[in-house]
C-alpha atoms as a PDB file:
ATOM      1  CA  UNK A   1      95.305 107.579  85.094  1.00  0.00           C
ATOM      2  CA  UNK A   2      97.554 109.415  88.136  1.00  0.00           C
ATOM      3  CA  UNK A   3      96.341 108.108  91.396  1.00  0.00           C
ATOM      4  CA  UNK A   4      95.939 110.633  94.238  1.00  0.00           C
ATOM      5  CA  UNK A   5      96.585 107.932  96.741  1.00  0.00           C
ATOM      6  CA  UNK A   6      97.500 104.446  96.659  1.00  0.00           C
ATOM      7  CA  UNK A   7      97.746 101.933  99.298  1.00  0.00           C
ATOM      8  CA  UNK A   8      99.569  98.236  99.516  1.00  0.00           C
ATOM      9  CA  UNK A   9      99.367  95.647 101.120  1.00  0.00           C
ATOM     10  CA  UNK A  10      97.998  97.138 104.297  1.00  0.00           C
ATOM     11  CA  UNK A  11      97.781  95.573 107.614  1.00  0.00           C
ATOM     12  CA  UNK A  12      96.202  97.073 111.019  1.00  0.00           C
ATOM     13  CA  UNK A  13      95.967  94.768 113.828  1.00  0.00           C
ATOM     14  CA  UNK A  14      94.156  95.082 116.968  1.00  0.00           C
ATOM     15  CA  UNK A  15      93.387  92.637 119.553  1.00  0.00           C
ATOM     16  CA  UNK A  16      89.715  91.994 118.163  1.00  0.00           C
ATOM     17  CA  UNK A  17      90.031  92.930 114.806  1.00  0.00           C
ATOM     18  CA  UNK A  18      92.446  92.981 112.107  1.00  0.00           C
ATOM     19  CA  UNK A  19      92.811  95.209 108.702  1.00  0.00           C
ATOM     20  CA  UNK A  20      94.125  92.457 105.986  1.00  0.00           C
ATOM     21  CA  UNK A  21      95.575  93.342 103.132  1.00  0.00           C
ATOM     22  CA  UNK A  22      94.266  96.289 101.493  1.00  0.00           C
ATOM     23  CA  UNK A  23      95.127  97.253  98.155  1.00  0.00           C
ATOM     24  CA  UNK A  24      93.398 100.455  97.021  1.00  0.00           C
ATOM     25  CA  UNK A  25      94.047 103.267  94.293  1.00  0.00           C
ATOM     26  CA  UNK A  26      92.239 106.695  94.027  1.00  0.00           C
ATOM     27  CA  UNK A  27      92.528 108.218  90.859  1.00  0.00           C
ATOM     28  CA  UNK A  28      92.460 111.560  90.206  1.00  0.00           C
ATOM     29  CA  UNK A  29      89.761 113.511  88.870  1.00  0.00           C
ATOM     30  CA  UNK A  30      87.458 110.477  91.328  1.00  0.00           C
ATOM     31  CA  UNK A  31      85.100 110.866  93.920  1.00  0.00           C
ATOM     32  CA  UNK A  32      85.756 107.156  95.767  1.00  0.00           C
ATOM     33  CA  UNK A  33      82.911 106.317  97.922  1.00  0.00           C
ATOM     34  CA  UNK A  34      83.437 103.360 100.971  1.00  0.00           C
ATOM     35  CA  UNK A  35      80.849 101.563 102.472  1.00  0.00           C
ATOM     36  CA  UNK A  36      80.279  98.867 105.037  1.00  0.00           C
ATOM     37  CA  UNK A  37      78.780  98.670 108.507  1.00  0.00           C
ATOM     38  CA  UNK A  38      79.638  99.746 111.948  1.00  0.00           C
ATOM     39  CA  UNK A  39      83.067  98.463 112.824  1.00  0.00           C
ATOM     40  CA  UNK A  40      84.056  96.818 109.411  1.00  0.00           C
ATOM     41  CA  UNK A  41      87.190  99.367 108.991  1.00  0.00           C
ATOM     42  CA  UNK A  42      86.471 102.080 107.424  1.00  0.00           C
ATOM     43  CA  UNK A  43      87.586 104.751 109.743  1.00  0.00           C
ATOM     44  CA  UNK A  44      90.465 102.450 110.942  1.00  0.00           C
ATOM     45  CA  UNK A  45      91.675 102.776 107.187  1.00  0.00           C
ATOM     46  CA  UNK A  46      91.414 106.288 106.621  1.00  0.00           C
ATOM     47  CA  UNK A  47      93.265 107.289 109.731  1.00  0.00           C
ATOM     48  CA  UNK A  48      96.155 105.246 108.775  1.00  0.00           C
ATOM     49  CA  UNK A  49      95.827 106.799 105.240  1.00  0.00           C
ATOM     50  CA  UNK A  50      95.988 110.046 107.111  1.00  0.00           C
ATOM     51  CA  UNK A  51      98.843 108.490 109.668  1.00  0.00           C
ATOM     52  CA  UNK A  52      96.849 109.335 112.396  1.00  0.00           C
ATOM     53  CA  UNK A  53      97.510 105.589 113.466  1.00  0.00           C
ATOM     54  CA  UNK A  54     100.279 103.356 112.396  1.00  0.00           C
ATOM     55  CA  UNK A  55      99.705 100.601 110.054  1.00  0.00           C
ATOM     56  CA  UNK A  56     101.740  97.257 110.703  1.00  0.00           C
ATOM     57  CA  UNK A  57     103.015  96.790 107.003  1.00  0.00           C
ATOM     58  CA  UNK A  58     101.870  97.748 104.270  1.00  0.00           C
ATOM     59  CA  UNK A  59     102.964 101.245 102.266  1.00  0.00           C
ATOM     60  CA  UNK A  60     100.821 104.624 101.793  1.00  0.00           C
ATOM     61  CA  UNK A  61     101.642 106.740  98.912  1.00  0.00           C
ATOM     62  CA  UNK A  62      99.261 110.274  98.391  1.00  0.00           C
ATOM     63  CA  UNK A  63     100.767 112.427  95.624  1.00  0.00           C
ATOM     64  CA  UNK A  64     102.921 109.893  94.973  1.00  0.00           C
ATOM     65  CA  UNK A  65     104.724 110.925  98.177  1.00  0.00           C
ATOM     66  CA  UNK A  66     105.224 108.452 101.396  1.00  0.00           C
ATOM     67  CA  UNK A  67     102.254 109.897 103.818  1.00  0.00           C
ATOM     68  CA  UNK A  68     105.027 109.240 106.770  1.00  0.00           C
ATOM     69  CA  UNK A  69     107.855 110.519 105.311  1.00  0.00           C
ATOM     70  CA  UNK A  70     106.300 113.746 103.749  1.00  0.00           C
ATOM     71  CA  UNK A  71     103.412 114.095 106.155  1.00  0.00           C
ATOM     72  CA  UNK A  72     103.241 117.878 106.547  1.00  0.00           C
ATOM     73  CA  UNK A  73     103.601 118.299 102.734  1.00  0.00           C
ATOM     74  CA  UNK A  74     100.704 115.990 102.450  1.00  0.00           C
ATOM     75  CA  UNK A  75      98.809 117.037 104.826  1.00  0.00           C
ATOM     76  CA  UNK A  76      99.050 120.180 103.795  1.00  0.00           C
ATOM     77  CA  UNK A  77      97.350 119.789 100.238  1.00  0.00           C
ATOM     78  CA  UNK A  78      94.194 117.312 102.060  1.00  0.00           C
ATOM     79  CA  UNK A  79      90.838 118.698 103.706  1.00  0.00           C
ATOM     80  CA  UNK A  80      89.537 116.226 105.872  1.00  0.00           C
ATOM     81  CA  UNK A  81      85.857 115.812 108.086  1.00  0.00           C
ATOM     82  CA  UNK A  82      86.324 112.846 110.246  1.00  0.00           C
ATOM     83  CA  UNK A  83      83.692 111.435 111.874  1.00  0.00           C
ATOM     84  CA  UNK A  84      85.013 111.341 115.823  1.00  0.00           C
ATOM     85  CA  UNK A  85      86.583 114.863 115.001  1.00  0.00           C
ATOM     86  CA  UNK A  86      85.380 118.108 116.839  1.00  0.00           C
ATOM     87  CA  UNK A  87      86.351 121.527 117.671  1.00  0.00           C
ATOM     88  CA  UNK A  88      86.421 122.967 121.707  1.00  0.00           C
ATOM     89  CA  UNK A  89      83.086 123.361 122.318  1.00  0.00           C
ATOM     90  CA  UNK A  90      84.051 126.684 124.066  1.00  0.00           C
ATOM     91  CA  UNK A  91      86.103 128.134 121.331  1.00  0.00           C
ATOM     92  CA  UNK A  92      84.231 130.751 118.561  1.00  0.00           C
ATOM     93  CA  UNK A  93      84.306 129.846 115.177  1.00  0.00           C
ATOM     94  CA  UNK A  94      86.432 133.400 114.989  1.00  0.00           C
ATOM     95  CA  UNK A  95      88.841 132.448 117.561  1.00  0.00           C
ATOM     96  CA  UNK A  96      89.301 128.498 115.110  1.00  0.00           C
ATOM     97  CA  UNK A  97      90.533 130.952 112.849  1.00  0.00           C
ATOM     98  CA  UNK A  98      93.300 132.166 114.504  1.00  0.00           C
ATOM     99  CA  UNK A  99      94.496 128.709 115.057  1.00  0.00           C
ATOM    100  CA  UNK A 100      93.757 127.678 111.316  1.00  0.00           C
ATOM    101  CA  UNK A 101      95.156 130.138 109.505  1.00  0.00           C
ATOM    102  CA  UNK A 102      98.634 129.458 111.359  1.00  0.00           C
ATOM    103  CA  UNK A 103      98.254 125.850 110.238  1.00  0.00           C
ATOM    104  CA  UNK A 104      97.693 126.019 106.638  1.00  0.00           C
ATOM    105  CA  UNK A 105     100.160 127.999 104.057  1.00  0.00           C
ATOM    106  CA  UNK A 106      97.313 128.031 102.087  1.00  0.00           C
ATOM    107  CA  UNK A 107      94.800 129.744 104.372  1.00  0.00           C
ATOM    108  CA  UNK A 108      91.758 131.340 102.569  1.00  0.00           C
ATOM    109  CA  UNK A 109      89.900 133.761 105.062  1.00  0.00           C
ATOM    110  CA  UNK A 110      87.417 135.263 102.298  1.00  0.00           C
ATOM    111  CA  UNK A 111      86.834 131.749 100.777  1.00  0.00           C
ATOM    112  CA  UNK A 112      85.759 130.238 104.956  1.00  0.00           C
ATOM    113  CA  UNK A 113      83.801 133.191 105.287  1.00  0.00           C
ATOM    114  CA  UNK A 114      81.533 132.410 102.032  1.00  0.00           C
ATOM    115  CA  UNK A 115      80.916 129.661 103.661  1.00  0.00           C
ATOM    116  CA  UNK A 116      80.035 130.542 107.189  1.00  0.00           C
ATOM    117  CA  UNK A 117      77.643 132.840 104.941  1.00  0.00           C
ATOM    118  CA  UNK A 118      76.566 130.108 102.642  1.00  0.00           C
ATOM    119  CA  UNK A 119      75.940 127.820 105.750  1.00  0.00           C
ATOM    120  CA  UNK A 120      74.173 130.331 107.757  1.00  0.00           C
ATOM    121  CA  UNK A 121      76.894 129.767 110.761  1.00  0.00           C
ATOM    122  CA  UNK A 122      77.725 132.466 112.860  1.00  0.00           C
ATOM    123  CA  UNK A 123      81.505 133.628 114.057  1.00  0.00           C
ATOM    124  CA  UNK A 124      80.876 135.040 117.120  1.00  0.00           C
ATOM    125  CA  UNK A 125      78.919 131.917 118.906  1.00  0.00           C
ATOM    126  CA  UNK A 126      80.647 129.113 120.929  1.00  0.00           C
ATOM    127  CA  UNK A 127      80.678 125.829 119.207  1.00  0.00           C
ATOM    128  CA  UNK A 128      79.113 124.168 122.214  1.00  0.00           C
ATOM    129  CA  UNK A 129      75.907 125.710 120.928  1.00  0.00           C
ATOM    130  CA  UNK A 130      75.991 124.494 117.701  1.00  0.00           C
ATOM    131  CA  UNK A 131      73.677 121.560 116.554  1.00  0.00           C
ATOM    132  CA  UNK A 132      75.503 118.688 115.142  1.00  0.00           C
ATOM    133  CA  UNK A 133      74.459 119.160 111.427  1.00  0.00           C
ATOM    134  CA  UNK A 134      76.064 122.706 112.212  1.00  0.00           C
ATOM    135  CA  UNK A 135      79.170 121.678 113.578  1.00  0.00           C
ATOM    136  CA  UNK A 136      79.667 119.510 110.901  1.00  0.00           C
ATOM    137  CA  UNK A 137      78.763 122.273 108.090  1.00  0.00           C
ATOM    138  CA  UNK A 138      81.798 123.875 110.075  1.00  0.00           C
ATOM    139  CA  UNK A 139      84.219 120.846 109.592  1.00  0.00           C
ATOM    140  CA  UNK A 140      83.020 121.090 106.080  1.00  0.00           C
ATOM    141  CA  UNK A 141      84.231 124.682 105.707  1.00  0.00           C
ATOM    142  CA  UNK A 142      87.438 124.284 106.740  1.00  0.00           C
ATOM    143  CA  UNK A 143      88.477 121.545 105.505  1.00  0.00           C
ATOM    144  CA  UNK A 144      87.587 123.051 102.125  1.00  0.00           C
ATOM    145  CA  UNK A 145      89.174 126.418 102.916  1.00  0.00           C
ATOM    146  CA  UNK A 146      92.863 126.171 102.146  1.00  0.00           C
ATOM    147  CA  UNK A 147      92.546 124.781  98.551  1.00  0.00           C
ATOM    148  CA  UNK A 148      93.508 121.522  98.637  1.00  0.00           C
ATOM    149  CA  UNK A 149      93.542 119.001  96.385  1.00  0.00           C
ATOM    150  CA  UNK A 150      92.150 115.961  98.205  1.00  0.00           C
ATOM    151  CA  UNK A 151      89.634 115.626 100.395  1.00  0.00           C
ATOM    152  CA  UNK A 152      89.331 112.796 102.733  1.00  0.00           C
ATOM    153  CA  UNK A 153      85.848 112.653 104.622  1.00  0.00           C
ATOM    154  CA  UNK A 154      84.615 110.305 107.105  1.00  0.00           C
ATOM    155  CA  UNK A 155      80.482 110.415 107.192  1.00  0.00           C
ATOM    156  CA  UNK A 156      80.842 114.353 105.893  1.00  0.00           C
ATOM    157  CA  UNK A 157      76.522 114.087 105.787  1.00  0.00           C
ATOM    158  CA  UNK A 158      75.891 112.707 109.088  1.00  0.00           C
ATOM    159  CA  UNK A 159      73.135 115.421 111.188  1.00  0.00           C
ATOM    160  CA  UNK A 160      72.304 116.608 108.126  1.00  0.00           C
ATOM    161  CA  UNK A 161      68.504 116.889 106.938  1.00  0.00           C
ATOM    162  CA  UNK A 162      68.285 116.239 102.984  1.00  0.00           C
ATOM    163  CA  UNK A 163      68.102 119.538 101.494  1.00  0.00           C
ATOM    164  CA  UNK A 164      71.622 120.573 103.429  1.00  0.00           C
ATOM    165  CA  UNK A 165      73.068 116.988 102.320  1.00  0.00           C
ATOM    166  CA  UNK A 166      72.375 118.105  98.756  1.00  0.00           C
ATOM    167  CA  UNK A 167      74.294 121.452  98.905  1.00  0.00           C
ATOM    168  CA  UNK A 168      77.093 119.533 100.075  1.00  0.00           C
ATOM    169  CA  UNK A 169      76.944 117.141  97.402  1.00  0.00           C
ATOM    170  CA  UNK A 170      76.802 119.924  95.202  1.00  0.00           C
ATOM    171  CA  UNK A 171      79.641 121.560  96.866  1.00  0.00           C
ATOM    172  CA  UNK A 172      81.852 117.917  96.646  1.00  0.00           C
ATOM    173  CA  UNK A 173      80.804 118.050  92.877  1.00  0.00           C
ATOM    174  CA  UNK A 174      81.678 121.481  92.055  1.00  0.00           C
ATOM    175  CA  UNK A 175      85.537 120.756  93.753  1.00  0.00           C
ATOM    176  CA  UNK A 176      85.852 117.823  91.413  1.00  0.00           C
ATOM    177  CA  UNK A 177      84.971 119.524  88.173  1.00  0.00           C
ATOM    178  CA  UNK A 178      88.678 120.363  87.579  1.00  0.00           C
ATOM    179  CA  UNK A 179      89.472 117.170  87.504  1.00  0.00           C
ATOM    180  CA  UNK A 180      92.858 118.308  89.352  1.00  0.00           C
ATOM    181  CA  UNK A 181      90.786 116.942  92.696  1.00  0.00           C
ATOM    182  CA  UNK A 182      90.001 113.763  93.924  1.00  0.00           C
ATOM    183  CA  UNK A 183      87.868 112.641  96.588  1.00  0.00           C
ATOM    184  CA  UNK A 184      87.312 109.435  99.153  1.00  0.00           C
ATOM    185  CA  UNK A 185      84.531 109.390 101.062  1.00  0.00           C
ATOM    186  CA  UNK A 186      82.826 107.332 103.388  1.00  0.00           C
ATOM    187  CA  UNK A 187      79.391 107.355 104.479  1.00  0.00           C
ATOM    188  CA  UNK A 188      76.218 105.259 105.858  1.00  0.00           C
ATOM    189  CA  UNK A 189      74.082 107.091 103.457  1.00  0.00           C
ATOM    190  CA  UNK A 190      74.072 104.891 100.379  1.00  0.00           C
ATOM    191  CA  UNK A 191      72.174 107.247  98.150  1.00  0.00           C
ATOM    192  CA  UNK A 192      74.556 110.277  98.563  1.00  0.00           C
ATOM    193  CA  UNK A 193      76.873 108.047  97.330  1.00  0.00           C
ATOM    194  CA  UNK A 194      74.185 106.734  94.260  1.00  0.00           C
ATOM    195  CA  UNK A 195      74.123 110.918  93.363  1.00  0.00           C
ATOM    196  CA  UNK A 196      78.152 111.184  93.318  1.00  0.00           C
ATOM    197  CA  UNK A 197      80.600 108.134  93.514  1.00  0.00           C
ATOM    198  CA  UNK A 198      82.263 107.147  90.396  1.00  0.00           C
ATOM    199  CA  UNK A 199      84.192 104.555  92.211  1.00  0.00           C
ATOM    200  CA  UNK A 200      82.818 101.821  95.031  1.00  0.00           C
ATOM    201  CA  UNK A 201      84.575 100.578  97.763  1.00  0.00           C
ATOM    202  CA  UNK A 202      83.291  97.662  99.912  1.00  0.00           C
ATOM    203  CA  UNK A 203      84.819  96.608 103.421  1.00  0.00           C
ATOM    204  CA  UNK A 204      83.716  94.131 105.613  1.00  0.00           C
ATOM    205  CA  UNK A 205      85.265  92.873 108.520  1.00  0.00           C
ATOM    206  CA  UNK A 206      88.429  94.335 107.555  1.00  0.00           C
ATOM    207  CA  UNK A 207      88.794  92.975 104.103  1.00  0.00           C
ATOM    208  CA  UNK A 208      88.450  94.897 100.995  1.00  0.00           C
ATOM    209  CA  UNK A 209      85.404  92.739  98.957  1.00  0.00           C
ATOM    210  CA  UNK A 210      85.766  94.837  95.990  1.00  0.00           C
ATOM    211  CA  UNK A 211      86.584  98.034  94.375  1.00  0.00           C
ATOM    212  CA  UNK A 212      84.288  99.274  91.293  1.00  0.00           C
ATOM    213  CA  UNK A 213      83.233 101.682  89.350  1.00  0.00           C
ATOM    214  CA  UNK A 214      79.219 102.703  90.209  1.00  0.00           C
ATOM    215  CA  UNK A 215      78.351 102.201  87.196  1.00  0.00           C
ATOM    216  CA  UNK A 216      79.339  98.416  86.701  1.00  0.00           C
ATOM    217  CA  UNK A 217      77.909  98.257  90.571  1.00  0.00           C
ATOM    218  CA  UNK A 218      74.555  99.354  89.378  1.00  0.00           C
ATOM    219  CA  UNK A 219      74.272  98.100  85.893  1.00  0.00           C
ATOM    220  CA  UNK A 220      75.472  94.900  86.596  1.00  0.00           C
ATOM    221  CA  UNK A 221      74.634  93.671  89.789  1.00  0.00           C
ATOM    222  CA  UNK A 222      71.347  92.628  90.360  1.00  0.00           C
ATOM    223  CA  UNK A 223      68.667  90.652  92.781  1.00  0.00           C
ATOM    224  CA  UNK A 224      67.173  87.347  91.522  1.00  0.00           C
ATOM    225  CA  UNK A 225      63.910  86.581  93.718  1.00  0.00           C
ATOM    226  CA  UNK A 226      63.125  83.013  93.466  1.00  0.00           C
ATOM    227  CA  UNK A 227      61.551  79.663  95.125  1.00  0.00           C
ATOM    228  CA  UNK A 228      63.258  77.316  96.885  1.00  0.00           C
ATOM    229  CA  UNK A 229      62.394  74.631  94.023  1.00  0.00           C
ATOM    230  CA  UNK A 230      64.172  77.075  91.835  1.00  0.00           C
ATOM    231  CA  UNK A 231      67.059  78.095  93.669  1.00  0.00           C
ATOM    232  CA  UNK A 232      68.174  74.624  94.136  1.00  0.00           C
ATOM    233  CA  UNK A 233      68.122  74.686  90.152  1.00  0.00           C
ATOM    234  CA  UNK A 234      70.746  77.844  89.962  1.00  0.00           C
ATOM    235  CA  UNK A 235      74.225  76.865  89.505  1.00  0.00           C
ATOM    236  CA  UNK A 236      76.292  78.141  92.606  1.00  0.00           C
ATOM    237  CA  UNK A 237      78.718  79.746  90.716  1.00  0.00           C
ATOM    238  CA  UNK A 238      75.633  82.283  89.565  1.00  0.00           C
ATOM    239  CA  UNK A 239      75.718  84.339  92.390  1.00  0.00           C
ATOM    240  CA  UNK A 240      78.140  85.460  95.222  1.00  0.00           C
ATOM    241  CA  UNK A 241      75.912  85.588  98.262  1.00  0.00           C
ATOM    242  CA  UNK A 242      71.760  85.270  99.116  1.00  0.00           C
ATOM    243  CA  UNK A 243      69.561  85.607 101.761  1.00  0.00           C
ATOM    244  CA  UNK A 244      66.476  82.818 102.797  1.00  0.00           C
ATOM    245  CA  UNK A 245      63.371  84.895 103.297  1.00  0.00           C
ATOM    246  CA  UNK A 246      60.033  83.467 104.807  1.00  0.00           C
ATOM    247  CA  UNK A 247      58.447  82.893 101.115  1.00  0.00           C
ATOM    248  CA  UNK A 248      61.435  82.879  98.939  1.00  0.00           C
ATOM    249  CA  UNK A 249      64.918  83.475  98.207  1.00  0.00           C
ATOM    250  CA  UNK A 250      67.218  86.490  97.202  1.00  0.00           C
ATOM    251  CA  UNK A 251      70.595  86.138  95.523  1.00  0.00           C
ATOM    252  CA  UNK A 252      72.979  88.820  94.376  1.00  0.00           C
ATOM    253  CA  UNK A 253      73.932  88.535  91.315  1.00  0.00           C
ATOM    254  CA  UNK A 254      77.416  90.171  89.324  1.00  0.00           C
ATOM    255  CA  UNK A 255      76.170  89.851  85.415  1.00  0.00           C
ATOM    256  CA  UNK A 256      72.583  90.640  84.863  1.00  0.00           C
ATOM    257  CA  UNK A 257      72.375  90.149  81.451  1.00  0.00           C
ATOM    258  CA  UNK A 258      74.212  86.987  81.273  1.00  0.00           C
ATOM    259  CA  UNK A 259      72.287  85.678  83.824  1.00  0.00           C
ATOM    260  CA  UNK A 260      68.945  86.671  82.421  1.00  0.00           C
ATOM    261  CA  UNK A 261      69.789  84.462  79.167  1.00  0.00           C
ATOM    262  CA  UNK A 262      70.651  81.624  81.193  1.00  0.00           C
ATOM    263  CA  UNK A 263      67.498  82.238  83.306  1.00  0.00           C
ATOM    264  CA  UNK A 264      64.569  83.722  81.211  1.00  0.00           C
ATOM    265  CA  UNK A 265      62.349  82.812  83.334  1.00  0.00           C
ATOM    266  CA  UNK A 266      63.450  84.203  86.414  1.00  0.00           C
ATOM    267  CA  UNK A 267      63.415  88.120  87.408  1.00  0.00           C
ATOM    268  CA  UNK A 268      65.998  90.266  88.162  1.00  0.00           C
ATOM    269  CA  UNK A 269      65.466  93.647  89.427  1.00  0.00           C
ATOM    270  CA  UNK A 270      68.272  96.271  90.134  1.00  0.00           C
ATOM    271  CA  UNK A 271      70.050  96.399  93.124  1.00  0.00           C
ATOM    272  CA  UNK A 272      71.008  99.695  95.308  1.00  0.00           C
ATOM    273  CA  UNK A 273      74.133 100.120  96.898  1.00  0.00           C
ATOM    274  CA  UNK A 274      72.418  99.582  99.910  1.00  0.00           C
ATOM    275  CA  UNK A 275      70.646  96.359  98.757  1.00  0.00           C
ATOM    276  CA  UNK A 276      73.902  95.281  97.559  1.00  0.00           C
ATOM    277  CA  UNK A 277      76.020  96.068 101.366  1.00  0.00           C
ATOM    278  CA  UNK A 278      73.048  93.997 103.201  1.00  0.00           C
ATOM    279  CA  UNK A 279      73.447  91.182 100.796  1.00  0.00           C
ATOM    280  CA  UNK A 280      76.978  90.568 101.740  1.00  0.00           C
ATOM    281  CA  UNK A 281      76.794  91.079 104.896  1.00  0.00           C
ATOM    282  CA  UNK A 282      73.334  89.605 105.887  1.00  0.00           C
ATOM    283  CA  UNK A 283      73.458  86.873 103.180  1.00  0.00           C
ATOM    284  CA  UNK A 284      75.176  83.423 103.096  1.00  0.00           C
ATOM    285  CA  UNK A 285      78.619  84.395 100.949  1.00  0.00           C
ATOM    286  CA  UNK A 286      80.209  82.148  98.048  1.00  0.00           C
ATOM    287  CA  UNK A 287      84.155  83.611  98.542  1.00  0.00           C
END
């Protein structure tokens, strides 16, 4: 499978915190969603992916193409919504335009004007006087208004009430379809991610936990509820991380099935994505 963008050995450091070694492929024909709290290095990755900052080692390859070396061409074929991003607040979406259109070869004026209509945003109003869910509909716009073939977007949802989240989602799904597209997107809101990831990727504290597909992630994992008689029966090497609760215990689990044969008598429900985050971050970890 071709990877869109791939990423080795990648290290950030800053004074208080420190990107370690990330190793990370996004195939095409993915959406790749990344989770993990406030400050866990997310947005620190994607701007190096997008060379916004430099990493201190590590290589960057997006269309098979050093992002440094060939960053215009690169950048040139990427829409991207980041989350600290934002247009002049005194400029008109009309008068954007004229700045975007001189930016990207690949300009589509009819296709950002479906959806200014599609988004119910008008051209002729400052963007100071936009709400946030409408400035970032208008991030949205352009980033998907020059036809490119990645998009990289940093909490694209966030302001939004659920019925505009879902046209977006929608939207995201509708640019993958060709399978020519790929997608890596971060957000806080775990169940946007439950409607449209195919891939999961966890970071905490600036380590990469794991990268899988949704479907393992939510087939497989699991939470085991138990005593503390009984958890003191359960092999440590059963679970990667749980959580003491007033009454009982709750332990993430990798291998449902396997571990419902060695523990009949136990439950296991299913875990969410967000169920899954808190666990490792909130729980007691077995690395």
């Amino acid at each position: 499978m071709e990877n869109m963008i791939e990423i080795q050995q990648l290290i950030k450091a800053y004074p208080n915190f420190t990107l370690k070694d990330i190793n990370l492929e996004v195939p095409k024909g993915m959406i790749m969603g990344l989770i993990g709290e406030n400050g866990a290095g997310k947005t620190t990755l994607i701007k190096a992916i997008l060379n916004i900052i430099k990493p201190d080692s590590g290589v960057i390859t997006i269309f098979n193409k050093d992002n440094i070396t060939y960053e215009k061409q690169v950048k040139e074929e990427i829409g991207v919504v980041l989350d600290d991003a934002f247009f002049a607040d005194t400029l008109r979406v009309k008068d954007i335009v004229k700045i975007l259109k001189h930016l990207y070869q690949h300009w589509d004026q009819e296709t950002f004007k479906s959806y200014l209509q599609q988004f119910n945003l008008p051209d002729d109003q400052v963007v100071k006087t936009f709400s946030k869910g409408m400035k970032k509909k208008l991030e949205i716009a352009v980033a998907l208004s020059h036809h490119p073939k990645l998009l990289i977007l940093d909490e694209p949802t966030s302001g939004l009430d659920p019925i505009a989240r879902n046209e977006i989602l929608d939207i995201l799904r509708d640019f993958i379809q060709d399978e020519e597209h790929a997608i890596l997107l971060s957000s806080h809101i775990t169940s946007d991610l439950e409607h449209i990831a195919d891939y999961i990727t966890f970071i905490n504290d600036g380590r990469l936990l794991f990268t899988t597909t949704q479907d393992d992630l939510l087939n497989n994992y699991g939470l085991l509820k138990c005593s503390e008689k009984e958890f003191n029966q359960i092999d440590k090497t059963d679970y990667v991380s749980f959580k003491r609760n007033l009454y009982n215990y709750e332990l993430l689990i990798t291998d449902k099935t396997a571990l419902s044969a060695k523990y009949p008598h136990l439950i296991i429900d299913r875990a969410s994505i967000e169920e899954i985050m808190l666990l490792y971050i909130k729980g007691e970890i077995n690395y």
